[in-house]
PDB file of N, CA and C in Angstrom:
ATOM      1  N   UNK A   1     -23.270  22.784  -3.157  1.00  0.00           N
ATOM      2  CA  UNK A   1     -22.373  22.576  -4.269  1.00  0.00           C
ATOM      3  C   UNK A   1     -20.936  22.527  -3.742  1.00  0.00           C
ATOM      4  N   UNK A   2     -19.834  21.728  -3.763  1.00  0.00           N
ATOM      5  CA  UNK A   2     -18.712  20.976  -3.925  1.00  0.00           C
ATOM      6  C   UNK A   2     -17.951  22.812  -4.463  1.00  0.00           C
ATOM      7  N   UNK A   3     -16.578  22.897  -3.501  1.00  0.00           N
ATOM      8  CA  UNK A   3     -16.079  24.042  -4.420  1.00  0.00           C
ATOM      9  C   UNK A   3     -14.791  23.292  -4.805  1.00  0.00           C
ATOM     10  N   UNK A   4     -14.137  23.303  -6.039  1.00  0.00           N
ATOM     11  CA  UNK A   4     -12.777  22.797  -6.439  1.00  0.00           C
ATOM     12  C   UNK A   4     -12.074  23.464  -6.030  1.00  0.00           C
ATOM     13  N   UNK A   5     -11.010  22.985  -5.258  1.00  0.00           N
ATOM     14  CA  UNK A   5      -9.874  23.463  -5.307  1.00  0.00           C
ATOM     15  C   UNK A   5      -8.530  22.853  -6.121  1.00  0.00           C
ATOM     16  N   UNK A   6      -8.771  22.673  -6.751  1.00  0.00           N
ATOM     17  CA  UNK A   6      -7.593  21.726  -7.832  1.00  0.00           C
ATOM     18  C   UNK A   6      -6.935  22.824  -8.566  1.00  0.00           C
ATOM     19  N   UNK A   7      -6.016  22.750  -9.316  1.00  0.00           N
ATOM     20  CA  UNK A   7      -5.305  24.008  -9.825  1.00  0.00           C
ATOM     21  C   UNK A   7      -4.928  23.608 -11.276  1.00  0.00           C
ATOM     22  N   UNK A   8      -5.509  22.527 -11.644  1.00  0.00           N
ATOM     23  CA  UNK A   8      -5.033  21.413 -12.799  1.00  0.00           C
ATOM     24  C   UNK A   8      -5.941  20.635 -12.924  1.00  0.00           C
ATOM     25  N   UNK A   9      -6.853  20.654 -14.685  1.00  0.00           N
ATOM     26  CA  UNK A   9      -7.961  19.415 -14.532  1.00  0.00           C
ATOM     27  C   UNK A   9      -7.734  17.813 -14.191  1.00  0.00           C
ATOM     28  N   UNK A  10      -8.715  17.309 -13.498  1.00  0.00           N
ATOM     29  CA  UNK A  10      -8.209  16.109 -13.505  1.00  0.00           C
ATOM     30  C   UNK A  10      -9.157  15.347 -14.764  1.00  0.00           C
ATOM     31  N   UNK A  11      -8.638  13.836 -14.953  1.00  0.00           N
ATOM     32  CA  UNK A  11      -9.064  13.173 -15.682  1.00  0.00           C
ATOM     33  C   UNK A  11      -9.164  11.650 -14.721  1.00  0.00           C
ATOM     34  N   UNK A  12     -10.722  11.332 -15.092  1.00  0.00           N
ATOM     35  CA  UNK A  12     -10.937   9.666 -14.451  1.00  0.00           C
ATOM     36  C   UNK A  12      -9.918   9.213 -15.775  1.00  0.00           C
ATOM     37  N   UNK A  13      -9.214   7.888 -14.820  1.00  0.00           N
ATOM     38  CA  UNK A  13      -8.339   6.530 -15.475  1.00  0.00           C
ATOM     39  C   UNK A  13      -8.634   5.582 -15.135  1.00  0.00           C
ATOM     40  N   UNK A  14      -8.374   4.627 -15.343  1.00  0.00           N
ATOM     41  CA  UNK A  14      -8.509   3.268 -14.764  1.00  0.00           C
ATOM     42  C   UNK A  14      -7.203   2.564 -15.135  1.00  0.00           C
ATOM     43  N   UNK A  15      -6.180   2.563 -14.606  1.00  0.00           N
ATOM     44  CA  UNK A  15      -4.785   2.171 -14.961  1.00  0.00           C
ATOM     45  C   UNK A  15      -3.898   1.261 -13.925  1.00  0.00           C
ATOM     46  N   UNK A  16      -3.561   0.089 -14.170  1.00  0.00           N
ATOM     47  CA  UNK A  16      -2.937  -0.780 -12.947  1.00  0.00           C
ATOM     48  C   UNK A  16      -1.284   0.027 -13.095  1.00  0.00           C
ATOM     49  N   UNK A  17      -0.931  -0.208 -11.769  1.00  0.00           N
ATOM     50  CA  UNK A  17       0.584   0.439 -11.412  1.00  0.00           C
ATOM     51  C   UNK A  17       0.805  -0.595 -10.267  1.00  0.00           C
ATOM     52  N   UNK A  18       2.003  -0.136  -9.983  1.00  0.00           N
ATOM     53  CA  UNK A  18       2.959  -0.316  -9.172  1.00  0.00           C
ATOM     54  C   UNK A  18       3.548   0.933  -7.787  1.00  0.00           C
ATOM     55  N   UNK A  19       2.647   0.835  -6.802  1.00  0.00           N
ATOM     56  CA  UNK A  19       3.374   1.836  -5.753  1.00  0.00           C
ATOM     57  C   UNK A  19       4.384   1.280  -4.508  1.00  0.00           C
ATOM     58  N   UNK A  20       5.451   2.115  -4.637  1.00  0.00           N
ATOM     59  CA  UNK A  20       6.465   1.940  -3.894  1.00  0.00           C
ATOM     60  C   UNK A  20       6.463   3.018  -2.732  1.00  0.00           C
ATOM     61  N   UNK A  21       5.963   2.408  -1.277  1.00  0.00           N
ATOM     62  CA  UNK A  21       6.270   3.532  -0.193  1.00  0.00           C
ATOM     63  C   UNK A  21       8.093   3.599  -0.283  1.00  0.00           C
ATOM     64  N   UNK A  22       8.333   4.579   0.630  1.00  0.00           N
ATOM     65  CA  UNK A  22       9.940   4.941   1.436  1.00  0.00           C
ATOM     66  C   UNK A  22      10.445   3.409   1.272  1.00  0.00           C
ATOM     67  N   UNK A  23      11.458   3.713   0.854  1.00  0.00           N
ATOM     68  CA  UNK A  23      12.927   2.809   1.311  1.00  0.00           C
ATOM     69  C   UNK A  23      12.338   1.083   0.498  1.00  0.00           C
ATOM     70  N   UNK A  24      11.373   0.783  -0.599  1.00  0.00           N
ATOM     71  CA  UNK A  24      11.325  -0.101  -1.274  1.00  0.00           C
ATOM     72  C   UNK A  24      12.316  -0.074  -2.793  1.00  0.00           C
ATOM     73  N   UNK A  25      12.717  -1.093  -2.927  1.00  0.00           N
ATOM     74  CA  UNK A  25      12.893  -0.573  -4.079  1.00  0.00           C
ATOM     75  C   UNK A  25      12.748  -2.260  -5.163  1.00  0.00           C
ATOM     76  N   UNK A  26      13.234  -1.871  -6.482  1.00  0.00           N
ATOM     77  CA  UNK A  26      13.129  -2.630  -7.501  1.00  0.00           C
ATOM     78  C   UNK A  26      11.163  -2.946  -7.930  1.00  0.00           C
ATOM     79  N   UNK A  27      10.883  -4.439  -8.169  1.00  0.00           N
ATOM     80  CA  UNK A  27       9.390  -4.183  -8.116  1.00  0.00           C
ATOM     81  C   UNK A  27       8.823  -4.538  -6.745  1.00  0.00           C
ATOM     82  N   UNK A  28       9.465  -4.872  -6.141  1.00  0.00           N
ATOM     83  CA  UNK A  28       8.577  -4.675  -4.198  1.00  0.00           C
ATOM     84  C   UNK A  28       7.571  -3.506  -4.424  1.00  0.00           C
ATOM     85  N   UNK A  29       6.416  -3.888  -3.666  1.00  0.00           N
ATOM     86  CA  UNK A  29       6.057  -2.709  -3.432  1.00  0.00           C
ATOM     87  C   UNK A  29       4.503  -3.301  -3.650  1.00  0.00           C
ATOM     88  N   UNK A  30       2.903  -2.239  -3.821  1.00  0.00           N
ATOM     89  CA  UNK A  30       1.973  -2.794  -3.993  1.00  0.00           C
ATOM     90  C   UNK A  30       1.615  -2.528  -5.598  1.00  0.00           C
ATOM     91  N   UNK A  31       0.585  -3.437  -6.206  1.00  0.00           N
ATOM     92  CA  UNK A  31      -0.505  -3.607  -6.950  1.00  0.00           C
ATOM     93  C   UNK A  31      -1.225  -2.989  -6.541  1.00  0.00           C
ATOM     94  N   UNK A  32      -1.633  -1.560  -7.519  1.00  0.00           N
ATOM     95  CA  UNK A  32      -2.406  -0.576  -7.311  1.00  0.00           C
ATOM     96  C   UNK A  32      -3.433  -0.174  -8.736  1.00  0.00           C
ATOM     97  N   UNK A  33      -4.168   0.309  -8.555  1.00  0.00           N
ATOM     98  CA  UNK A  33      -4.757   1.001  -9.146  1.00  0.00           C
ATOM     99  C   UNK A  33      -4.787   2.974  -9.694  1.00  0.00           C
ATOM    100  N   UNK A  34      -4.422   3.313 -10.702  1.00  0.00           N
ATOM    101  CA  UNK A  34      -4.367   4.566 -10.913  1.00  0.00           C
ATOM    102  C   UNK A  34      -5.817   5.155 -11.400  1.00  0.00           C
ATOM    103  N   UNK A  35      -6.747   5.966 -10.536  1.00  0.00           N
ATOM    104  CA  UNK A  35      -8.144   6.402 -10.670  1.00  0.00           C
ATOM    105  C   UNK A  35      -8.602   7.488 -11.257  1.00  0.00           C
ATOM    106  N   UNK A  36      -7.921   8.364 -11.042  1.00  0.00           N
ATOM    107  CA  UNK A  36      -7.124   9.873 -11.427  1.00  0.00           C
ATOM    108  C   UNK A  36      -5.921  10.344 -11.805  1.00  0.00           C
ATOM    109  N   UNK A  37      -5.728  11.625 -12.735  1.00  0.00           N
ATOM    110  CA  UNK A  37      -4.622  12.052 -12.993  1.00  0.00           C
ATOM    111  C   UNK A  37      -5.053  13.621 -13.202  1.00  0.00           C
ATOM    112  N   UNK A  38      -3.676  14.647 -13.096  1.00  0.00           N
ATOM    113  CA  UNK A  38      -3.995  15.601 -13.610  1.00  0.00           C
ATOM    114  C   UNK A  38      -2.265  16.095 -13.588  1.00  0.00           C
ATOM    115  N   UNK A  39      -2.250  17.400 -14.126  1.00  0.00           N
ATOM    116  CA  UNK A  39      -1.086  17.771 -14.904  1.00  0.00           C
ATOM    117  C   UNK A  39      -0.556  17.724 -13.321  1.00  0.00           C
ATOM    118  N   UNK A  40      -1.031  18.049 -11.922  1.00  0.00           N
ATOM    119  CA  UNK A  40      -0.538  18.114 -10.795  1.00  0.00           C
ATOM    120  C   UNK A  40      -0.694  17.247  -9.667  1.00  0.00           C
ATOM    121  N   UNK A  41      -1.630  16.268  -9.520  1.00  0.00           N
ATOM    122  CA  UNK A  41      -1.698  15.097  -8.622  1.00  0.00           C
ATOM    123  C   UNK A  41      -2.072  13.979  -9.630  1.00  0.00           C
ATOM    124  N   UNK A  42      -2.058  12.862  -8.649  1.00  0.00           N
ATOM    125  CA  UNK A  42      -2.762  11.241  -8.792  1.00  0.00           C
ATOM    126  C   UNK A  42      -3.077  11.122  -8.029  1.00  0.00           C
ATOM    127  N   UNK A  43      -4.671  10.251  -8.521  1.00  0.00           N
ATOM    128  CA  UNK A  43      -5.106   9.304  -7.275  1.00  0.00           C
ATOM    129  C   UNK A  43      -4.871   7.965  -7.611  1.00  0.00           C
ATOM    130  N   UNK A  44      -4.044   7.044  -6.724  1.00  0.00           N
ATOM    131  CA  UNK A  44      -3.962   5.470  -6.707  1.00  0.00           C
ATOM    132  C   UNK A  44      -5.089   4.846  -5.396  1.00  0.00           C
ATOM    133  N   UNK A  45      -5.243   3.949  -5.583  1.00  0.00           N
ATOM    134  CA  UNK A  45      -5.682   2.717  -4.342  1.00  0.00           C
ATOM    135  C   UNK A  45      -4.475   2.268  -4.104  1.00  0.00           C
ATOM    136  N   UNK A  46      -4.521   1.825  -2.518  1.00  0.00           N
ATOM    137  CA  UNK A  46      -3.461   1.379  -1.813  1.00  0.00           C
ATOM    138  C   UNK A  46      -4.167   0.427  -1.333  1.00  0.00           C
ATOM    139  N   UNK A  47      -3.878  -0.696  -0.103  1.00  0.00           N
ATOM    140  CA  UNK A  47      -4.260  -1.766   0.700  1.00  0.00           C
ATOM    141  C   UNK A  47      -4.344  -1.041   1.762  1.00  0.00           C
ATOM    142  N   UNK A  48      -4.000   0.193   2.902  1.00  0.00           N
ATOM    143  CA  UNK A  48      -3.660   0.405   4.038  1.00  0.00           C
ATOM    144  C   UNK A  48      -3.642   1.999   3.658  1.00  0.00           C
ATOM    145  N   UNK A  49      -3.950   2.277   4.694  1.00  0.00           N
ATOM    146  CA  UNK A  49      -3.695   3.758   4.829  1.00  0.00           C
ATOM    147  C   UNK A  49      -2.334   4.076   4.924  1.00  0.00           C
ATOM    148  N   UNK A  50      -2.179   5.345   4.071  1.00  0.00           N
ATOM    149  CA  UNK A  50      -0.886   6.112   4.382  1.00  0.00           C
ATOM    150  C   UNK A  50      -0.722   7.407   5.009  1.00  0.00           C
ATOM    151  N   UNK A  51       0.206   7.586   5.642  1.00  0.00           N
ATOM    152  CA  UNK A  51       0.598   8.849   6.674  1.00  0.00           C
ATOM    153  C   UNK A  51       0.562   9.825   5.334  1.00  0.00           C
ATOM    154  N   UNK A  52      -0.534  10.976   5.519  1.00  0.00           N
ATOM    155  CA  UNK A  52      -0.184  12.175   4.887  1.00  0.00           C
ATOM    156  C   UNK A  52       1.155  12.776   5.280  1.00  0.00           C
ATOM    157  N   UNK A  53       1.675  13.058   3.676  1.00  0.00           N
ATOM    158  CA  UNK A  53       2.940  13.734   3.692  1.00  0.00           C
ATOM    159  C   UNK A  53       3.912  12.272   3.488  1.00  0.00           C
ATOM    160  N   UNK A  54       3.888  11.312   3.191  1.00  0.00           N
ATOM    161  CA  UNK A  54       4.559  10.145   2.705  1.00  0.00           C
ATOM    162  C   UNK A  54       4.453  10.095   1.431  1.00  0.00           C
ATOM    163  N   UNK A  55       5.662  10.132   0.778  1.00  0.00           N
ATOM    164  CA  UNK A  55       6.510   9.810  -0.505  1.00  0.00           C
ATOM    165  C   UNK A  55       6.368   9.101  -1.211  1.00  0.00           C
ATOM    166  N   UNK A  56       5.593   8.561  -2.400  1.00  0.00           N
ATOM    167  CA  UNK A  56       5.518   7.362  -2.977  1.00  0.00           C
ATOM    168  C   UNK A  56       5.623   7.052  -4.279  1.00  0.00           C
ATOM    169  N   UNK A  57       6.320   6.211  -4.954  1.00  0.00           N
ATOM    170  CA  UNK A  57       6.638   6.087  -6.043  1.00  0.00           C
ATOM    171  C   UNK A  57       5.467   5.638  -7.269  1.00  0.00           C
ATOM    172  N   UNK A  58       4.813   5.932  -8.211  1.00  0.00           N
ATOM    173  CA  UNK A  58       3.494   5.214  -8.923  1.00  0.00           C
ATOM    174  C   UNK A  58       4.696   4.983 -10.255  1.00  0.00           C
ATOM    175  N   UNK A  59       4.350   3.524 -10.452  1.00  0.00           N
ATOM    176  CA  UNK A  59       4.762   3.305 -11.857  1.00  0.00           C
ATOM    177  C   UNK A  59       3.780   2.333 -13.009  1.00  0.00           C
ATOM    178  N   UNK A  60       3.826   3.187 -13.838  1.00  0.00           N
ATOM    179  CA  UNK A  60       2.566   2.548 -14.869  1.00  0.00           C
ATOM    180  C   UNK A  60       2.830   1.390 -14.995  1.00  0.00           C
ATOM    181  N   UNK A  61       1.823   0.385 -15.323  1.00  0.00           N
ATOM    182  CA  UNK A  61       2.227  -1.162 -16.187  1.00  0.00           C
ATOM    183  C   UNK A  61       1.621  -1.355 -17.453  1.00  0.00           C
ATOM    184  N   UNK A  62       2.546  -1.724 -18.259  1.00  0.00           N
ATOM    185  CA  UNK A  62       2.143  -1.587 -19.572  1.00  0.00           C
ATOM    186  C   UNK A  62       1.492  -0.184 -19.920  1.00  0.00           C
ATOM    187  N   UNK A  63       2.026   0.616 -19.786  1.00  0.00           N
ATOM    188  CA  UNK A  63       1.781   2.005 -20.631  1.00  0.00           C
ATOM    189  C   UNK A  63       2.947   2.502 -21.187  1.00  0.00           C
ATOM    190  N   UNK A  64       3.011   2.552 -22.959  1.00  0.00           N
ATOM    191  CA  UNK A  64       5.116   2.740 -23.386  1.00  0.00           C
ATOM    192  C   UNK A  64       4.609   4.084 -23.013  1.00  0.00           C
ATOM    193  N   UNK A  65       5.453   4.743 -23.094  1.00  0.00           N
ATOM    194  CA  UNK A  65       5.542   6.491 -23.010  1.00  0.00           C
ATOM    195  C   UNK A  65       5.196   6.830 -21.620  1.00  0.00           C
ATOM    196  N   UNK A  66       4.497   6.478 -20.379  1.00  0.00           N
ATOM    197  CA  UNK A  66       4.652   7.266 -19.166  1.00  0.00           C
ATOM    198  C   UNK A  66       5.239   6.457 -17.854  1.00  0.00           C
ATOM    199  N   UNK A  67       6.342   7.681 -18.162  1.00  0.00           N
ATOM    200  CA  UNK A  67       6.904   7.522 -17.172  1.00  0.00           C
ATOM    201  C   UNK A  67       6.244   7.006 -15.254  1.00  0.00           C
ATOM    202  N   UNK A  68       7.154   6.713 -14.272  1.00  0.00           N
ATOM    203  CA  UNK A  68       7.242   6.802 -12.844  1.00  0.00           C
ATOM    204  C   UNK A  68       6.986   8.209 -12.851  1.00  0.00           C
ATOM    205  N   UNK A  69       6.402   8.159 -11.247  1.00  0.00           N
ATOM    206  CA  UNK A  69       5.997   9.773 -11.218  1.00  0.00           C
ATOM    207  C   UNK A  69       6.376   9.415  -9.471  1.00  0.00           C
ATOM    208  N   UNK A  70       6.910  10.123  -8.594  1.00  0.00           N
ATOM    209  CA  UNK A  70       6.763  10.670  -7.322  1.00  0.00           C
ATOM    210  C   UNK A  70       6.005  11.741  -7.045  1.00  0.00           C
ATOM    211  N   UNK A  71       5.432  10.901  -5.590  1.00  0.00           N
ATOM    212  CA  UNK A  71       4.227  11.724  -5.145  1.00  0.00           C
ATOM    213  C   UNK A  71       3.944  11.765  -3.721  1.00  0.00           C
ATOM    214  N   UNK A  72       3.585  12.682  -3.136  1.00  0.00           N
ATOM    215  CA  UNK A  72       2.969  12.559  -1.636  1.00  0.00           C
ATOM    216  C   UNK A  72       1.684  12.365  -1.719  1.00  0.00           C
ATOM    217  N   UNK A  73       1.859  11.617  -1.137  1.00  0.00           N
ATOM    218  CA  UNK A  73      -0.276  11.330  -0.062  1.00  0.00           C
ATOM    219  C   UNK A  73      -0.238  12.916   0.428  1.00  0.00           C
ATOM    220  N   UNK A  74      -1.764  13.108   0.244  1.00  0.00           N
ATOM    221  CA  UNK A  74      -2.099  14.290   0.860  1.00  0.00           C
ATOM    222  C   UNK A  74      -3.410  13.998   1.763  1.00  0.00           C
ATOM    223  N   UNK A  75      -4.308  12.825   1.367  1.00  0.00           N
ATOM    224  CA  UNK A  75      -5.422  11.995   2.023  1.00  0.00           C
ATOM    225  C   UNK A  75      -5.537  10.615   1.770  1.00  0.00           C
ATOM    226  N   UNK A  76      -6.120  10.333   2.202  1.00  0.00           N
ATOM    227  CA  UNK A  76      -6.540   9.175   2.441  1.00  0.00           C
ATOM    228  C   UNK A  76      -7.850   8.656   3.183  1.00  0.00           C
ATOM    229  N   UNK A  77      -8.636   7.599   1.797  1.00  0.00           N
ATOM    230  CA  UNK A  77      -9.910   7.967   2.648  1.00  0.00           C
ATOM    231  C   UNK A  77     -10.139   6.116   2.099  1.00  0.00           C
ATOM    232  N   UNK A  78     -10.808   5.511   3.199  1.00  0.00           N
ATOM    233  CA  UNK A  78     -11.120   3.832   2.992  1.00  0.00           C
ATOM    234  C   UNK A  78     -12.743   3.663   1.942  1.00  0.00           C
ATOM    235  N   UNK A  79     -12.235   3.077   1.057  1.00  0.00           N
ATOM    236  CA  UNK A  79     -13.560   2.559   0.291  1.00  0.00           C
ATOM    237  C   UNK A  79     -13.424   0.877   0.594  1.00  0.00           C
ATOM    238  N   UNK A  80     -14.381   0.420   1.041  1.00  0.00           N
ATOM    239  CA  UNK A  80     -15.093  -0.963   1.024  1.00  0.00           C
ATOM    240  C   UNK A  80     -13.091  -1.656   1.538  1.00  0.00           C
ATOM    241  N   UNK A  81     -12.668  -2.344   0.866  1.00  0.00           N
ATOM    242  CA  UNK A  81     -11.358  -2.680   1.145  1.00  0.00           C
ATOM    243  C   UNK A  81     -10.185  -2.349   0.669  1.00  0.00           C
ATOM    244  N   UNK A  82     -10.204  -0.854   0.401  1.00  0.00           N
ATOM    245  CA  UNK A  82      -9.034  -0.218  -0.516  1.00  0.00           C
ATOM    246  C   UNK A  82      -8.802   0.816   0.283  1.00  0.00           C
ATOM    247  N   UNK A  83      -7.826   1.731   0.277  1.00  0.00           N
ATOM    248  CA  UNK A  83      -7.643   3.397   0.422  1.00  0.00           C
ATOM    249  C   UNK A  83      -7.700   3.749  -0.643  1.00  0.00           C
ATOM    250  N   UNK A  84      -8.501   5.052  -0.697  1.00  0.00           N
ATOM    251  CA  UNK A  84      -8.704   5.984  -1.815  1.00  0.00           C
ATOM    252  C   UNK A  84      -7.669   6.785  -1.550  1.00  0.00           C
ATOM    253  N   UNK A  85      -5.974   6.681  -2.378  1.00  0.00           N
ATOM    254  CA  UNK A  85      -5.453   7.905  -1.613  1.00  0.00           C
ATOM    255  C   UNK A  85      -4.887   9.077  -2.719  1.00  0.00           C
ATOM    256  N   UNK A  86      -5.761  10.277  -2.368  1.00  0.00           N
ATOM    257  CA  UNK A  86      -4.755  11.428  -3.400  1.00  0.00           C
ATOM    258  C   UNK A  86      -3.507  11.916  -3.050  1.00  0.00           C
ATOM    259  N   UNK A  87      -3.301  11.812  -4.233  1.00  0.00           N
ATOM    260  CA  UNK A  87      -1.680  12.340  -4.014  1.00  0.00           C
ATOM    261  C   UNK A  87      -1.129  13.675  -4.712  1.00  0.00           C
ATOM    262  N   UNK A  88      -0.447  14.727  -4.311  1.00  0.00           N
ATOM    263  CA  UNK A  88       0.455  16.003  -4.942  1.00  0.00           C
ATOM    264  C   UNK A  88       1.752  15.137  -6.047  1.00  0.00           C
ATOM    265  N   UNK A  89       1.918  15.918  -7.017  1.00  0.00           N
ATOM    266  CA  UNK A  89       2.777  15.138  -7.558  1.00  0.00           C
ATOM    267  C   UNK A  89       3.925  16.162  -7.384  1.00  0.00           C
ATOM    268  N   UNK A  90       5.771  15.650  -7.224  1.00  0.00           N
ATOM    269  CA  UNK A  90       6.755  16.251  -6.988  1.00  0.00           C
ATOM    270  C   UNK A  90       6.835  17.307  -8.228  1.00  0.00           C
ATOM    271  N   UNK A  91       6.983  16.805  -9.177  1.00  0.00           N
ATOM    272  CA  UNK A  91       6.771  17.464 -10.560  1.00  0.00           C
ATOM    273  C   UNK A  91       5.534  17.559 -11.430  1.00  0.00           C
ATOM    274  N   UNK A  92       5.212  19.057 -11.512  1.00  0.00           N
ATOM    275  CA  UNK A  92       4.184  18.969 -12.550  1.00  0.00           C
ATOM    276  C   UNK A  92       4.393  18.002 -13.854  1.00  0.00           C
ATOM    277  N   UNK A  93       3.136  17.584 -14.530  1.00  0.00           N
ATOM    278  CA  UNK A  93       3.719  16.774 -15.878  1.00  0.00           C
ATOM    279  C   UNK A  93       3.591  17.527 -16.852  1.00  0.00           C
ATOM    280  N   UNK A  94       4.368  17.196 -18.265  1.00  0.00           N
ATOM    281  CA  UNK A  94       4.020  18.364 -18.869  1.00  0.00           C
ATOM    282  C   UNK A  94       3.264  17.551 -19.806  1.00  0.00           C
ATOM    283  N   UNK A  95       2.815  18.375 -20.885  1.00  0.00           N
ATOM    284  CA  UNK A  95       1.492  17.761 -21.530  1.00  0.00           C
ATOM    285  C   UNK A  95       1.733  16.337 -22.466  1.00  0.00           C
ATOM    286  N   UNK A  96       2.899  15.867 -22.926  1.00  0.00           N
ATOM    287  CA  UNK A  96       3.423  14.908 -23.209  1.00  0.00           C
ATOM    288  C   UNK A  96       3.424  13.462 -22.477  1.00  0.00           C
ATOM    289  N   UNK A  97       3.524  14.480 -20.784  1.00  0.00           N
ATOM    290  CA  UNK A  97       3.896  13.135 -19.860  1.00  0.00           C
ATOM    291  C   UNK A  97       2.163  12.631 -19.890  1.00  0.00           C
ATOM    292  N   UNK A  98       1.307  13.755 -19.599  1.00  0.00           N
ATOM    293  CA  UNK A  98       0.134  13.398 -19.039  1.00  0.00           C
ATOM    294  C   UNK A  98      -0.604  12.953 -20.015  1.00  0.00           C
ATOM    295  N   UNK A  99      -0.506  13.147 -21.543  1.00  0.00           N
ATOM    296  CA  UNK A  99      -1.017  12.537 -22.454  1.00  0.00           C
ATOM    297  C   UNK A  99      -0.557  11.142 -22.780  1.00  0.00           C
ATOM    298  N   UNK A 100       0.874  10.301 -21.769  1.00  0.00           N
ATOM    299  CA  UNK A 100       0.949   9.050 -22.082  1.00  0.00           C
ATOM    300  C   UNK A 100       0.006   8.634 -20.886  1.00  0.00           C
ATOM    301  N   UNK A 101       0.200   8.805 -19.890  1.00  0.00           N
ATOM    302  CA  UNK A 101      -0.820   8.232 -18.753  1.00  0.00           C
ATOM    303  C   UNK A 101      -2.221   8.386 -19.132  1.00  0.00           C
ATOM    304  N   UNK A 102      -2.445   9.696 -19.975  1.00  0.00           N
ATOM    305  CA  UNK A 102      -4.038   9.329 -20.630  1.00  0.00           C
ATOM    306  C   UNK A 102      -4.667   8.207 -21.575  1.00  0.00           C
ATOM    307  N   UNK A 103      -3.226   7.340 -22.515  1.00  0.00           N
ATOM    308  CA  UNK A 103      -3.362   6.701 -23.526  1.00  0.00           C
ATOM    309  C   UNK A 103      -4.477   5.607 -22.287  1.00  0.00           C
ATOM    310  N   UNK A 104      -5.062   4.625 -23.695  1.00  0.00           N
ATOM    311  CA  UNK A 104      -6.038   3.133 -23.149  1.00  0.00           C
ATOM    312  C   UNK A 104      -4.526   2.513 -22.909  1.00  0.00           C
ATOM    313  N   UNK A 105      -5.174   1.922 -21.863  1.00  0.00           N
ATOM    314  CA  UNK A 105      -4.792  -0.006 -21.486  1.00  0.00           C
ATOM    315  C   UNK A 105      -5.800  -0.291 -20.605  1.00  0.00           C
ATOM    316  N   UNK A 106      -5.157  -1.132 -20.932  1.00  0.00           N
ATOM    317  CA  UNK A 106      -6.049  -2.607 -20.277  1.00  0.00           C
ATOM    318  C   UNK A 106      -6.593  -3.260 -19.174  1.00  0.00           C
ATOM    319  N   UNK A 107      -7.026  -2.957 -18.224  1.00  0.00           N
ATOM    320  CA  UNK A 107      -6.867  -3.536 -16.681  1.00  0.00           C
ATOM    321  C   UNK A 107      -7.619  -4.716 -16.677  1.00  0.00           C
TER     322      UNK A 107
END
């Protein structure tokens, strides 16, 4: 049996974003996928692996109410042609933020 260590439930999503590594800015950056959420990390898909402990910006598309969130990679693990990568989030969300990233859209 799997032991959790999470400190915050997570919730499966299925949500397209926008991630911005270091030093991108405006909409540069990749077409991602948001897989997970919880009041304290995200998981996005990336194209490439990222250096644990790298900074990255997730911004919803088409979701009104949630905000950009900054986040570090903490892993990174390759599925078929994606990175699976979890991330710590800088700021906890509070239940407002995480209930807009919970709303439906569309992918």
């Amino acid at each position: 049996m799997a032991v959790e260590y999470r400190a915050a439930q997570r919730y499966r999503i299925l949500q397209r974003c926008h991630v911005r590594p270091p030093g991108v800015t405006g909409r540069d950056g990749w077409r991602s996928i948001a897989y997970s959420i919880s009041a304290t990390g995200i998981g996005v898909t990336l194209p490439l692996p990222v250096v644990p402990g790298t900074e990255i910006d997730v911004e919803p598309w088409q979701l009104p109410g949630a905000g950009p969130l900054r986040a570090t990679v903490v892993h990174a693990s390759r599925l078929e042609f994606v990175w699976l990568c979890g991330c710590r989030l800088a700021a906890p969300l509070a239940e407002p933020e995480l209930t807009a990233w919970l709303a439906t859209a569309t992918i």
